[in-house]
Protein backbone atom coordinates (compact mmCIF):
# COMPACT_ATOMS: atom_id res chain seq x y z
CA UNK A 1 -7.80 0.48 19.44
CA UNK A 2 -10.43 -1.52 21.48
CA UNK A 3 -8.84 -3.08 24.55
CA UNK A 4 -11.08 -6.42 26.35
CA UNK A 5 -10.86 -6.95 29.66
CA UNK A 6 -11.11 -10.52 30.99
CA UNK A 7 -14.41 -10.77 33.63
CA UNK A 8 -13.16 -11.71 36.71
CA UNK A 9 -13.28 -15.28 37.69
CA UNK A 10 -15.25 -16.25 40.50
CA UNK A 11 -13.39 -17.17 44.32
CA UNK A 12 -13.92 -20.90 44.62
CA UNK A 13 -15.78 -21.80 47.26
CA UNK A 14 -13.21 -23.84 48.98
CA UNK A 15 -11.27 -20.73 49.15
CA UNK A 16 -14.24 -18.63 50.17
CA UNK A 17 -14.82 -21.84 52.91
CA UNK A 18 -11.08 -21.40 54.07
CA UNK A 19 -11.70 -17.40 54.61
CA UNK A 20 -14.61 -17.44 56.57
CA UNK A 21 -12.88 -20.46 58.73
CA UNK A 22 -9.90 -18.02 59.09
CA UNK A 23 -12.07 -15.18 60.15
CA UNK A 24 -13.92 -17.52 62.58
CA UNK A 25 -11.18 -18.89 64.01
CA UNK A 26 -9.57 -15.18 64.81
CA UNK A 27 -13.23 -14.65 66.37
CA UNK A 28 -12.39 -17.23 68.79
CA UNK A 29 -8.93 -16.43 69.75
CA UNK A 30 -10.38 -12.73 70.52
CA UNK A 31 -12.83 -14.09 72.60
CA UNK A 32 -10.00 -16.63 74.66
CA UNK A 33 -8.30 -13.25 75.05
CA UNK A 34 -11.47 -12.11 76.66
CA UNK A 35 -11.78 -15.52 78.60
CA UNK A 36 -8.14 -15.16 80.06
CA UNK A 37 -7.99 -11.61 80.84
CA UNK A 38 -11.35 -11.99 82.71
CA UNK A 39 -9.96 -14.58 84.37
CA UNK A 40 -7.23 -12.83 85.51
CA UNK A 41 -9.22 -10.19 86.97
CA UNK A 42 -11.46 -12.77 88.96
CA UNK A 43 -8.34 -13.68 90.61
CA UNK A 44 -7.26 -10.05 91.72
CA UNK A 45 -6.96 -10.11 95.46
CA UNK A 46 -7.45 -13.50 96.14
CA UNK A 47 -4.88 -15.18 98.77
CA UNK A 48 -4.45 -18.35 97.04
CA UNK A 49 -3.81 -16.67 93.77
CA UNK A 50 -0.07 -17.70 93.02
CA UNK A 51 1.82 -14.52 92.36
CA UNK A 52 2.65 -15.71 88.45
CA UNK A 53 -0.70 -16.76 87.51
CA UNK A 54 -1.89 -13.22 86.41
CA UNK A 55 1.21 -12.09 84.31
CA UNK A 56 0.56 -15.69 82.81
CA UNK A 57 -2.76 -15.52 81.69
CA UNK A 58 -2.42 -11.91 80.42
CA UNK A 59 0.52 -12.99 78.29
CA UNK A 60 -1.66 -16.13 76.91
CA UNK A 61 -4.61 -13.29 76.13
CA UNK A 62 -1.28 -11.22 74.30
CA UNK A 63 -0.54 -14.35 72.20
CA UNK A 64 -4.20 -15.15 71.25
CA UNK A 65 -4.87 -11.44 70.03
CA UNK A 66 -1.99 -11.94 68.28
CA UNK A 67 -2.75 -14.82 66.51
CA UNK A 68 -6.60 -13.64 66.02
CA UNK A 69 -4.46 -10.59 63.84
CA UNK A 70 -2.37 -13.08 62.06
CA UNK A 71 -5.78 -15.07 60.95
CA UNK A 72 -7.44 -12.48 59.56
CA UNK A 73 -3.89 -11.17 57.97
CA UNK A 74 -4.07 -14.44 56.05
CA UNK A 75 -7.66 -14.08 55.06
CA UNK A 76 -7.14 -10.90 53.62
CA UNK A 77 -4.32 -12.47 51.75
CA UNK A 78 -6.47 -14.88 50.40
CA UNK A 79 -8.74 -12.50 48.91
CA UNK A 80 -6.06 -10.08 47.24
CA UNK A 81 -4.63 -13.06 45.99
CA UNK A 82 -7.97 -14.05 43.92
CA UNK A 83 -7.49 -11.20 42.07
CA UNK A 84 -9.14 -7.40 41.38
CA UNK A 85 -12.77 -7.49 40.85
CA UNK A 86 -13.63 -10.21 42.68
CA UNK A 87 -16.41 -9.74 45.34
CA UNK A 88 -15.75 -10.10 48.63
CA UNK A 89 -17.01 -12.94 50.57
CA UNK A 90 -20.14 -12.71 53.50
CA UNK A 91 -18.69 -13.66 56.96
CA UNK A 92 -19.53 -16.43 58.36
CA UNK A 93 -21.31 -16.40 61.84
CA UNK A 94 -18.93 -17.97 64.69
CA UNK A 95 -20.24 -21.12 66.54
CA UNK A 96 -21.35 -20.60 69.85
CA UNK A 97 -18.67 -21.73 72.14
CA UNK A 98 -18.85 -23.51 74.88
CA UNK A 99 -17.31 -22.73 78.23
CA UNK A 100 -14.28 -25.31 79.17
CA UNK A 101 -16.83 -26.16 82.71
CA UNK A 102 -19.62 -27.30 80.22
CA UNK A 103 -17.46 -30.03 78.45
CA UNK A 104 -16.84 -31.98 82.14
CA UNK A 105 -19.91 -33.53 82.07
């Protein structure tokens, strides 16, 4: 008995678009985390510092690492779902952010 197997189909590249912006995007909440917990620390010791602001910003840097996890949870989802066999698509390079001070002028 000869058994065929089907050749795997190829990811579409909408789908393979939609990865790489999920990966990108949970680039970018990692690197708010990094953004809020460094600002955080550049408020240590300060007198004006209100006594709430750095439990607050650590908790926002909790809640974008968490969501950064969730993104690329759903990316990997994406690319079981297409099936065994399939290759794996290249990440994408992340856009250069742009610190919240640059976008005042």
């Amino acid at each position: 008995m000869v058994s065929h197997s089907t050749p795997a189909q190829p990811i579409a590249a909408e789908l393979l678009d939609r990865i790489a912006l999920l990966r990108t995007d949970a680039e970018l909440m990692d690197d708010y985390a990094r953004r809020l917990l460094a600002t955080a620390a550049s408020l240590s010791g300060r007198v004006a510092e209100p006594e709430w602001s750095r439990p607050t910003l650590a908790r926002q840097a909790a809640a974008c690492r968490t969501t950064a996890r969730q993104l690329r949870a759903a990316a990997e989802a994406l690319l079981t779902q297409t099936g065994p066999g399939r290759p794996r698509p290249r990440r994408r390079r992340a856009a250069p952010v742009v610190p919240p001070s640059a976008d005042r002028n």
